[in-house]
PDB file of N, CA and C in Angstrom:
ATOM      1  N   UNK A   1     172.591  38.879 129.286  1.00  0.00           N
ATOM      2  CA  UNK A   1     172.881  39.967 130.195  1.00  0.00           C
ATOM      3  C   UNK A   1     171.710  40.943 130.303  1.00  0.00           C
ATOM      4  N   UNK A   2     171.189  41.214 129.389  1.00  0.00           N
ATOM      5  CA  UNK A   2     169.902  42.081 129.284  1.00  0.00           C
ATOM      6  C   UNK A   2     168.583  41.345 129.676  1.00  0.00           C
ATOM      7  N   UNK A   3     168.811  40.647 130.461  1.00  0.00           N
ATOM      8  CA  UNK A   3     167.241  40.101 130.848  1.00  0.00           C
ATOM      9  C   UNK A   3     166.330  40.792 131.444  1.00  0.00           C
ATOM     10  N   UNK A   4     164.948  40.602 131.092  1.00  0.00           N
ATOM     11  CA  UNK A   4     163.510  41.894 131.258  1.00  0.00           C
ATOM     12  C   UNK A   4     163.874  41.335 132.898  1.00  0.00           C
ATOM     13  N   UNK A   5     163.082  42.415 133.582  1.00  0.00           N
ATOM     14  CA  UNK A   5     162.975  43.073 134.775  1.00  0.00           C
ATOM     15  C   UNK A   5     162.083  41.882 135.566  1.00  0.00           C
ATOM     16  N   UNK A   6     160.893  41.005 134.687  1.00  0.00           N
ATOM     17  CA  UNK A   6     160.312  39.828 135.505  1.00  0.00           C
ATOM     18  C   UNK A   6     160.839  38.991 135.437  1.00  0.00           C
ATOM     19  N   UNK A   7     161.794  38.318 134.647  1.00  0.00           N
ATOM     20  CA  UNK A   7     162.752  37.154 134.990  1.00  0.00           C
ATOM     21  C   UNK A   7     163.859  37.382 136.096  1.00  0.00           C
ATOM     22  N   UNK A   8     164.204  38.883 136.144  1.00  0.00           N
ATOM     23  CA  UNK A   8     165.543  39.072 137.022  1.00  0.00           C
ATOM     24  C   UNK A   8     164.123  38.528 138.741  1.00  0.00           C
ATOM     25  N   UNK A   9     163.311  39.174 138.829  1.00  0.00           N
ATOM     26  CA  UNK A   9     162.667  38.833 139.687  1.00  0.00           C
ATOM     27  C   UNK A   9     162.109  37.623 140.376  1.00  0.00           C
ATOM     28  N   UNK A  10     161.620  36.986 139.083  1.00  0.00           N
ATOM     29  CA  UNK A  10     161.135  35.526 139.036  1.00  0.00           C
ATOM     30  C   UNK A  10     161.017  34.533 140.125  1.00  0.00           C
ATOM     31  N   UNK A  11     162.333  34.520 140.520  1.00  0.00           N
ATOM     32  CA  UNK A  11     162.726  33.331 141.619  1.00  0.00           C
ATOM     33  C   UNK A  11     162.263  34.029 143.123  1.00  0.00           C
ATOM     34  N   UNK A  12     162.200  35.630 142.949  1.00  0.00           N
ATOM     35  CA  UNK A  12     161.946  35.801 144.356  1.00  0.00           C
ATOM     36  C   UNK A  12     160.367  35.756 145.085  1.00  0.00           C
ATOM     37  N   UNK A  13     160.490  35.118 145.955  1.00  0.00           N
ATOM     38  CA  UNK A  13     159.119  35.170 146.781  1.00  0.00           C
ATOM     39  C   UNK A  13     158.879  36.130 147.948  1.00  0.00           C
ATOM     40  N   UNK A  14     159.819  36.922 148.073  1.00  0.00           N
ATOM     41  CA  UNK A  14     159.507  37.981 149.002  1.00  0.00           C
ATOM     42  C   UNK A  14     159.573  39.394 148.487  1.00  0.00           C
ATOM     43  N   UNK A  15     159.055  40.227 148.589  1.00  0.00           N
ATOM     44  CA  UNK A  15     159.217  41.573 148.753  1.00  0.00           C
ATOM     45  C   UNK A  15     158.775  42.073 147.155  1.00  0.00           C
ATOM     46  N   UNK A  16     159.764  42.780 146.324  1.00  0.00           N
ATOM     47  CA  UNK A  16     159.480  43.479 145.201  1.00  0.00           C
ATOM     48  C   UNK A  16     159.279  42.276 144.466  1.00  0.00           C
ATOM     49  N   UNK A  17     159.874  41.267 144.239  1.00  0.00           N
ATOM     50  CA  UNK A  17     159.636  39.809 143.086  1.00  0.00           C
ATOM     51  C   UNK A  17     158.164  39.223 143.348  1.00  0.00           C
ATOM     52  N   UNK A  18     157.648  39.143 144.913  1.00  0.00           N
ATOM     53  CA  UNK A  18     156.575  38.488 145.027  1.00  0.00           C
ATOM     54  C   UNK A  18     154.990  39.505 144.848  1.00  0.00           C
ATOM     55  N   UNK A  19     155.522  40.710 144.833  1.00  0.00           N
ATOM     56  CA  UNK A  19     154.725  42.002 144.084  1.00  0.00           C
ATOM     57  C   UNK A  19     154.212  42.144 142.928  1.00  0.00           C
ATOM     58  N   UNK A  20     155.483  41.531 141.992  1.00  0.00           N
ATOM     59  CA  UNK A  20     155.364  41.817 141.052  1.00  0.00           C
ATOM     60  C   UNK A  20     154.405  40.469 140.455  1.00  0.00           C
ATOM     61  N   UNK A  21     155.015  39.486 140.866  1.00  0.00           N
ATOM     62  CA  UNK A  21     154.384  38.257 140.941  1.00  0.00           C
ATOM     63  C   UNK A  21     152.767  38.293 140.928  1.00  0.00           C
ATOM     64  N   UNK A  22     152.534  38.640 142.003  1.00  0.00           N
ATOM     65  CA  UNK A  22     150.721  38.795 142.095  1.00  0.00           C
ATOM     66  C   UNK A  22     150.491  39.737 141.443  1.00  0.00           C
ATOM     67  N   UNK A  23     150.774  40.736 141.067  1.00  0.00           N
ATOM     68  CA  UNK A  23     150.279  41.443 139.990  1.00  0.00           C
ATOM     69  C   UNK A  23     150.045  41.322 139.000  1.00  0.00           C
ATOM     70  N   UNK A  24     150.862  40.409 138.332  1.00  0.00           N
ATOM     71  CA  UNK A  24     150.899  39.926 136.935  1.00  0.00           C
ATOM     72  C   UNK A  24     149.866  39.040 136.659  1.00  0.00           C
ATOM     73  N   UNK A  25     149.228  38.353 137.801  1.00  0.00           N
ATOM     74  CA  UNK A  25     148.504  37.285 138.353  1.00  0.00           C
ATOM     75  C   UNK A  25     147.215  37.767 138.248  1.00  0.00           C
ATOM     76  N   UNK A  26     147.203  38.705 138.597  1.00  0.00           N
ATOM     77  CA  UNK A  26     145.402  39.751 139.002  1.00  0.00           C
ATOM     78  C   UNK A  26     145.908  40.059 137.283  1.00  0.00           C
ATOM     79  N   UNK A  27     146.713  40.168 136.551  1.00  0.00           N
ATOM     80  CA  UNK A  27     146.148  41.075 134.963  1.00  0.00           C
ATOM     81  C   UNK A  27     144.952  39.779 133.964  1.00  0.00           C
ATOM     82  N   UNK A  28     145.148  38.345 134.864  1.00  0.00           N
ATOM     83  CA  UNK A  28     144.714  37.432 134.462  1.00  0.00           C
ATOM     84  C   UNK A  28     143.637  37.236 134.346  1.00  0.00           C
ATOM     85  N   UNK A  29     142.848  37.635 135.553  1.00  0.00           N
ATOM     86  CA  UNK A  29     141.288  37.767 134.990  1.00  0.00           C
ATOM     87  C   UNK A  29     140.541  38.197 133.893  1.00  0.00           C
ATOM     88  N   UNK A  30     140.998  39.198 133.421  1.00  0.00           N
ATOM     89  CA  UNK A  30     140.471  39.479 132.485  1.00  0.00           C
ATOM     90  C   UNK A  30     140.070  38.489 131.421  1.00  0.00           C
ATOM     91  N   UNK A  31     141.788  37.737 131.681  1.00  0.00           N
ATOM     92  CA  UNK A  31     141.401  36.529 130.240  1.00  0.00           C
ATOM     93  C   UNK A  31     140.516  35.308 131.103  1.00  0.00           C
ATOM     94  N   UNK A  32     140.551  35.290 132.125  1.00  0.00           N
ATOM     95  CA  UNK A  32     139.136  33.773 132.698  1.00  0.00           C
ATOM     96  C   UNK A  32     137.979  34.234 132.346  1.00  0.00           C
ATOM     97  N   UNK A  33     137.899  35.238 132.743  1.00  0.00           N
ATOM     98  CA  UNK A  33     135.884  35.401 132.345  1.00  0.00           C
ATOM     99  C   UNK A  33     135.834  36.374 131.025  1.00  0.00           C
ATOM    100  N   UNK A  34     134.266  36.245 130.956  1.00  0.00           N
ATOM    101  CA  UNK A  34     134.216  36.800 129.271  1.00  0.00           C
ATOM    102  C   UNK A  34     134.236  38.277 129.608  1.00  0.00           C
ATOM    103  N   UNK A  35     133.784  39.128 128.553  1.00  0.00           N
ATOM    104  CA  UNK A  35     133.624  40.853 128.425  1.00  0.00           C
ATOM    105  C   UNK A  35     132.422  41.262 129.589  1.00  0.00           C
ATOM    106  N   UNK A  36     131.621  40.532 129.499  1.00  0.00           N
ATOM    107  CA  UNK A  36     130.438  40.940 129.737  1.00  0.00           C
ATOM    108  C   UNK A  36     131.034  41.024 132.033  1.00  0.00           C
ATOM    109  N   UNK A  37     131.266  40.100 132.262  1.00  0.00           N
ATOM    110  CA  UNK A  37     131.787  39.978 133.351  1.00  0.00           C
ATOM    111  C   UNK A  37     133.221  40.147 133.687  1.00  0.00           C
ATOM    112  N   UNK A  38     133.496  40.855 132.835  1.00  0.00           N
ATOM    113  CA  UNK A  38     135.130  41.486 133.258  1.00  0.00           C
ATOM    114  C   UNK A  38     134.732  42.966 133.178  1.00  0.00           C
ATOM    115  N   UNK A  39     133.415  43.775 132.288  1.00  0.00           N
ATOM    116  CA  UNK A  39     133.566  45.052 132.251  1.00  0.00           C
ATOM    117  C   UNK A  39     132.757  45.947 133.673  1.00  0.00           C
ATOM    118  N   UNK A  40     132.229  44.470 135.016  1.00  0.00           N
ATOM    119  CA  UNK A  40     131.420  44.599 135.923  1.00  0.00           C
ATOM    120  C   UNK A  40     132.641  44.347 137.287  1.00  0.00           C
ATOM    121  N   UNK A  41     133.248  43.869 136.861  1.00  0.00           N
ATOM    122  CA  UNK A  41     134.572  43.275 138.001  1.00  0.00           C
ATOM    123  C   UNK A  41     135.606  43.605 137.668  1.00  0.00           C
ATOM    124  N   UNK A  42     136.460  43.321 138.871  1.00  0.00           N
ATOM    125  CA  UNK A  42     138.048  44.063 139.166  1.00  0.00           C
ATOM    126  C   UNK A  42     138.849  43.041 139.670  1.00  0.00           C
ATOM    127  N   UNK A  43     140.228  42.821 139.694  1.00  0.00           N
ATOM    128  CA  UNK A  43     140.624  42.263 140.628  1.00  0.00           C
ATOM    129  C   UNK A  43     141.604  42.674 141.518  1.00  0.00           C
ATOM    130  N   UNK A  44     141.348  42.862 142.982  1.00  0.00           N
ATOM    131  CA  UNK A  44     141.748  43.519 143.658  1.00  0.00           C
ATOM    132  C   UNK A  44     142.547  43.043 144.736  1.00  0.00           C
ATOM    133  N   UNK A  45     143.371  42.182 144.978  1.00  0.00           N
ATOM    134  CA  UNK A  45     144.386  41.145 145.299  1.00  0.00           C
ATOM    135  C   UNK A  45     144.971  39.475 145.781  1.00  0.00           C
ATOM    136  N   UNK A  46     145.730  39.158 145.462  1.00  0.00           N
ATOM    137  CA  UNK A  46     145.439  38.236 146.266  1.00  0.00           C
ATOM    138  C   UNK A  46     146.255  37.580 147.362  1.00  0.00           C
ATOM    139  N   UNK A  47     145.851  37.303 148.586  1.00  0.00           N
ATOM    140  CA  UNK A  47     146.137  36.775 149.317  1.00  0.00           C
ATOM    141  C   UNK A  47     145.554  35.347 150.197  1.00  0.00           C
ATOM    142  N   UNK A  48     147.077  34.635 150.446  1.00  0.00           N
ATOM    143  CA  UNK A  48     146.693  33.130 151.424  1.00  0.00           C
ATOM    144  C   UNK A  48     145.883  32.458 150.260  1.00  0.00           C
ATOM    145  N   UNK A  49     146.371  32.619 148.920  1.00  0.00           N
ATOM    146  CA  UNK A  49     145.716  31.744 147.533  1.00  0.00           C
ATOM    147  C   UNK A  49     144.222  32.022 147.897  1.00  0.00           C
ATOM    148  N   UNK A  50     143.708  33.511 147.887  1.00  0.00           N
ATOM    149  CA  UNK A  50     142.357  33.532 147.806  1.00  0.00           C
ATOM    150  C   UNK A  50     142.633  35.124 147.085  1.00  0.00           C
ATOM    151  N   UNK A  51     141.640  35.098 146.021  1.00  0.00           N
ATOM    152  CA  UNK A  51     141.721  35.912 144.978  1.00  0.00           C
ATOM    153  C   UNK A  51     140.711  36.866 145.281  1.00  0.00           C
ATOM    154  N   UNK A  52     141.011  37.963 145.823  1.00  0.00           N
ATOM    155  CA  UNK A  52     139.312  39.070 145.917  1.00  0.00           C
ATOM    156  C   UNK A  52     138.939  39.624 144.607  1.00  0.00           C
ATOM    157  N   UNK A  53     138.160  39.880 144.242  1.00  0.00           N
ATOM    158  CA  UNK A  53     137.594  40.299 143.185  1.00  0.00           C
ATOM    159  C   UNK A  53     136.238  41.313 143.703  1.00  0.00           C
ATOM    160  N   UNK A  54     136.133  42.609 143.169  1.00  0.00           N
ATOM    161  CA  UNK A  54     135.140  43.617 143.372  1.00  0.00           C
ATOM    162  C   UNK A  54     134.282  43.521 142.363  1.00  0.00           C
ATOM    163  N   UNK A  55     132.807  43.600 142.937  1.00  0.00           N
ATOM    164  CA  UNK A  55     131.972  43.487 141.451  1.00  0.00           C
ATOM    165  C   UNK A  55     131.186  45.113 141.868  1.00  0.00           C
ATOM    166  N   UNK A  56     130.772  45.328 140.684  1.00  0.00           N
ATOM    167  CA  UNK A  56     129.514  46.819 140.487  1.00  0.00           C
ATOM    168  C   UNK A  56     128.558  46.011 141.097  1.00  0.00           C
ATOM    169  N   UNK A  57     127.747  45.627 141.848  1.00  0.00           N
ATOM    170  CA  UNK A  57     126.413  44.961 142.572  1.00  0.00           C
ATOM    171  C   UNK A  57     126.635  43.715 142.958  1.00  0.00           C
ATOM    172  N   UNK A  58     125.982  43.213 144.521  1.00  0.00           N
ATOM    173  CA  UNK A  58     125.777  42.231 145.394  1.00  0.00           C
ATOM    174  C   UNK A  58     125.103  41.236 143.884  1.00  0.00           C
ATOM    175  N   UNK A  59     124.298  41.800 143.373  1.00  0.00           N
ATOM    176  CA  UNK A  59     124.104  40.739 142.410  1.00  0.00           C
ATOM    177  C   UNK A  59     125.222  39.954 141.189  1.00  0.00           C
ATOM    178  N   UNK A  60     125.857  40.676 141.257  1.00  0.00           N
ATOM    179  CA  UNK A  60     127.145  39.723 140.007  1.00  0.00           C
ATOM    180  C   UNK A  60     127.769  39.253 141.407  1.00  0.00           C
ATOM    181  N   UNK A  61     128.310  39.418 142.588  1.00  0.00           N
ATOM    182  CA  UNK A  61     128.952  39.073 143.302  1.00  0.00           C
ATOM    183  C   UNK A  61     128.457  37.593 144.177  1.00  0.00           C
ATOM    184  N   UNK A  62     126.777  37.900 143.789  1.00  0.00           N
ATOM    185  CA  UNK A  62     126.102  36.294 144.351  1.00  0.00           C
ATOM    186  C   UNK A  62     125.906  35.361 143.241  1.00  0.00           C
ATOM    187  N   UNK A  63     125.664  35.858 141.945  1.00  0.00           N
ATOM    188  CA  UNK A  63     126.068  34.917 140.312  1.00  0.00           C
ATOM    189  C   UNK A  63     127.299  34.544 139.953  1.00  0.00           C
ATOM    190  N   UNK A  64     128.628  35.315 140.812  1.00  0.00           N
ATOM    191  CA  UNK A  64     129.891  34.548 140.330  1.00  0.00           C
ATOM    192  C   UNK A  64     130.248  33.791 141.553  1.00  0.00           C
ATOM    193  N   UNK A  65     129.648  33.696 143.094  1.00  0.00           N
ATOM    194  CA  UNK A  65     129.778  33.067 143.363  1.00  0.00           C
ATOM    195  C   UNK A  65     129.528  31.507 142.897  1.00  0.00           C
ATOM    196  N   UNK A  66     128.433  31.531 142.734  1.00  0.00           N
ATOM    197  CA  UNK A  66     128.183  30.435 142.392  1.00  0.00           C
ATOM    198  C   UNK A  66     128.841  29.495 140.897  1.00  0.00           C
ATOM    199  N   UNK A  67     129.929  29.978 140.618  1.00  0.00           N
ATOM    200  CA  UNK A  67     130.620  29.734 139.783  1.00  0.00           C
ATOM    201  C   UNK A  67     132.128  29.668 139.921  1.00  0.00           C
ATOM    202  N   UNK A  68     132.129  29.690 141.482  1.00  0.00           N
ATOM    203  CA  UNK A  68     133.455  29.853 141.959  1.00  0.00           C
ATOM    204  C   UNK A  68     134.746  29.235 141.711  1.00  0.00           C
ATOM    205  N   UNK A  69     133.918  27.815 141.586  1.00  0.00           N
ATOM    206  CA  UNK A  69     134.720  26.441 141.351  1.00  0.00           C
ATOM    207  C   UNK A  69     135.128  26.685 139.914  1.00  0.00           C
ATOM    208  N   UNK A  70     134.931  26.773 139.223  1.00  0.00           N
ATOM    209  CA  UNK A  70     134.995  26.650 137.734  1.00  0.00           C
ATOM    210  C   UNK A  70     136.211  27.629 137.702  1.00  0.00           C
ATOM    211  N   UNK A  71     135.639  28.675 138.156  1.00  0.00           N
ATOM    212  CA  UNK A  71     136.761  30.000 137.909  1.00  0.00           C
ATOM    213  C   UNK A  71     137.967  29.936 138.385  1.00  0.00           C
ATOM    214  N   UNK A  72     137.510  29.459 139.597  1.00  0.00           N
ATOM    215  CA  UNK A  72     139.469  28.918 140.193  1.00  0.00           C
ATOM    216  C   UNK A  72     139.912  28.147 139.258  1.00  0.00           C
ATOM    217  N   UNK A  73     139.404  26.751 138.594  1.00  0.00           N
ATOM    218  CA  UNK A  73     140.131  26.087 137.790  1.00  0.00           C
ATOM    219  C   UNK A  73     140.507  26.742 136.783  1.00  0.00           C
ATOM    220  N   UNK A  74     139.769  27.706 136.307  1.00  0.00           N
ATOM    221  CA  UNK A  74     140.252  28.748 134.757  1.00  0.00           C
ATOM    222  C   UNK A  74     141.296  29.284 134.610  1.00  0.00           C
ATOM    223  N   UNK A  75     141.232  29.706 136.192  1.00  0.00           N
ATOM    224  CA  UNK A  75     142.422  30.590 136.786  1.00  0.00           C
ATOM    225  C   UNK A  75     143.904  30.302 137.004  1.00  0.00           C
ATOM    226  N   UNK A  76     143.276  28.835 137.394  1.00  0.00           N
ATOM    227  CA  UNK A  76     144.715  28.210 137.907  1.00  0.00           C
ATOM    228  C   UNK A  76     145.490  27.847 136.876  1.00  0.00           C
ATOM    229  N   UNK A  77     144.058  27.278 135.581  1.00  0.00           N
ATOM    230  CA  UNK A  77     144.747  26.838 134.708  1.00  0.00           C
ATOM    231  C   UNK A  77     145.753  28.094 133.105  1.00  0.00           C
ATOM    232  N   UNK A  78     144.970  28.939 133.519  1.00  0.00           N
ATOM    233  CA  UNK A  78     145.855  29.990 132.564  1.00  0.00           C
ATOM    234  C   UNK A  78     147.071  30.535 133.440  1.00  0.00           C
ATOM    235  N   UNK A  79     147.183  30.597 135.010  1.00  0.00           N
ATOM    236  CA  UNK A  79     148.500  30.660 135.718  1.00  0.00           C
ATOM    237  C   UNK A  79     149.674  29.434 135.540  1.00  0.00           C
ATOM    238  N   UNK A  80     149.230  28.227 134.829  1.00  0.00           N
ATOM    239  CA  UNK A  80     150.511  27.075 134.612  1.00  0.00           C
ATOM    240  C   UNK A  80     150.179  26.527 136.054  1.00  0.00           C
ATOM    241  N   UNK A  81     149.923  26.824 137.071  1.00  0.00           N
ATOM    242  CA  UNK A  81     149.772  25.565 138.697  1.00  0.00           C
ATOM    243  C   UNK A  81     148.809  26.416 139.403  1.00  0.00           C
ATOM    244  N   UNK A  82     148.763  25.661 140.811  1.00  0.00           N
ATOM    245  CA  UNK A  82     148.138  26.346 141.535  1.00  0.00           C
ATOM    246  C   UNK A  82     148.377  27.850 142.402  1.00  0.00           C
ATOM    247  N   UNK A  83     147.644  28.539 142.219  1.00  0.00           N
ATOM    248  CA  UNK A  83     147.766  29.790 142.574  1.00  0.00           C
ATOM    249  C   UNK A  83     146.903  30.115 143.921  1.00  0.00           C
ATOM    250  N   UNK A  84     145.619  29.957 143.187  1.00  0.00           N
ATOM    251  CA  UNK A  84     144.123  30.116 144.084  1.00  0.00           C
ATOM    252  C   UNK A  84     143.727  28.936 144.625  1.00  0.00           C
ATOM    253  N   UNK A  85     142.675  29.273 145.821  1.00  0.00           N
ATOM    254  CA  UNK A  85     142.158  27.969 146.268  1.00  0.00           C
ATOM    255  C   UNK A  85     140.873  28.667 146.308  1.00  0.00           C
ATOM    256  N   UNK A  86     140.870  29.672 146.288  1.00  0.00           N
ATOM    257  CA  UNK A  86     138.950  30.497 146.647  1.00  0.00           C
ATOM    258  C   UNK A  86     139.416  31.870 146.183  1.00  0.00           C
ATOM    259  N   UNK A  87     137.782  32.157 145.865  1.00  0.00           N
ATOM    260  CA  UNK A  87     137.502  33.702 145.277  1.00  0.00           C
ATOM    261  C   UNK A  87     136.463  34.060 146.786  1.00  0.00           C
ATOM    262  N   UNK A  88     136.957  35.230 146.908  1.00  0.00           N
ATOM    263  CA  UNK A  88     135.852  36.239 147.575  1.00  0.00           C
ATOM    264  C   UNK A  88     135.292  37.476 146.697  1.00  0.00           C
ATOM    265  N   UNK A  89     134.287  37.494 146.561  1.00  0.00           N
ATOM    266  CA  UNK A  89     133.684  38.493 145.853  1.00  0.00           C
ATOM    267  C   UNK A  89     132.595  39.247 146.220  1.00  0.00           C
ATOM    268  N   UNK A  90     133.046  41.097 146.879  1.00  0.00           N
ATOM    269  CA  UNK A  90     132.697  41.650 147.421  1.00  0.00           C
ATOM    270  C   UNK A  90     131.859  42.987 146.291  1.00  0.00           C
ATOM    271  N   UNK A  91     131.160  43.300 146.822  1.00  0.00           N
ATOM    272  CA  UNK A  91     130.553  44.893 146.341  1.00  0.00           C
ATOM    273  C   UNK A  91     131.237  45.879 146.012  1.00  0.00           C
ATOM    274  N   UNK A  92     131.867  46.516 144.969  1.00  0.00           N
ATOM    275  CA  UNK A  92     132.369  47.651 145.478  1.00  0.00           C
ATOM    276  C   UNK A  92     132.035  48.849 145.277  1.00  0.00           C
ATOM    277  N   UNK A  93     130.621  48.901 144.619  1.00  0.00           N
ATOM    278  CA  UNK A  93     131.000  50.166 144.497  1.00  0.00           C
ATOM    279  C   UNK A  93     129.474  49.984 143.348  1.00  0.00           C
TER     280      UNK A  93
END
């Protein structure tokens, strides 16, 4: 009867369940890439299974491109299935 607040949600794909859903989803990065490139990047949502991610400089944002592939699989694989199909990784700041 007392079940936490993300299982009551779980099954839903629309609205507050599918919110909560991708959110929990973006806390994940942190654990795909190491310190050094998590304390330079953000992740800032995702949509249509494409994951944006903000970096501090065009330069980490053209070095993780090129690592894109890998990272989706990291990604997908600490989410249990597929989630992502592509990262965009923009400047922010």
């Amino acid at each position: 009867m007392a079940k936490k607040l993300a299982d009551i949600f779980d099954g839903m794909e629309l609205g507050l369940g599918r919110t909560i859903k991708l959110c929990n989803l973006l806390t994940l990065w942190q654990s795909v890439v190491d310190d050094r490139v998590g304390k330079r990047t953000e992740a800032v949502k995702i949509r249509n299974k494409t994951l944006y991610i903000s970096t501090s400089s065009p330069t980490w944002a053209q070095e993780l491109s090129f690592l894109k592939k890998e990272i989706v699989e990291k990604f997908n694989d600490k989410a249990g299935k597929e989630v992502i199909c592509d990262i965009k990784f923009s400047c922010g700041g």
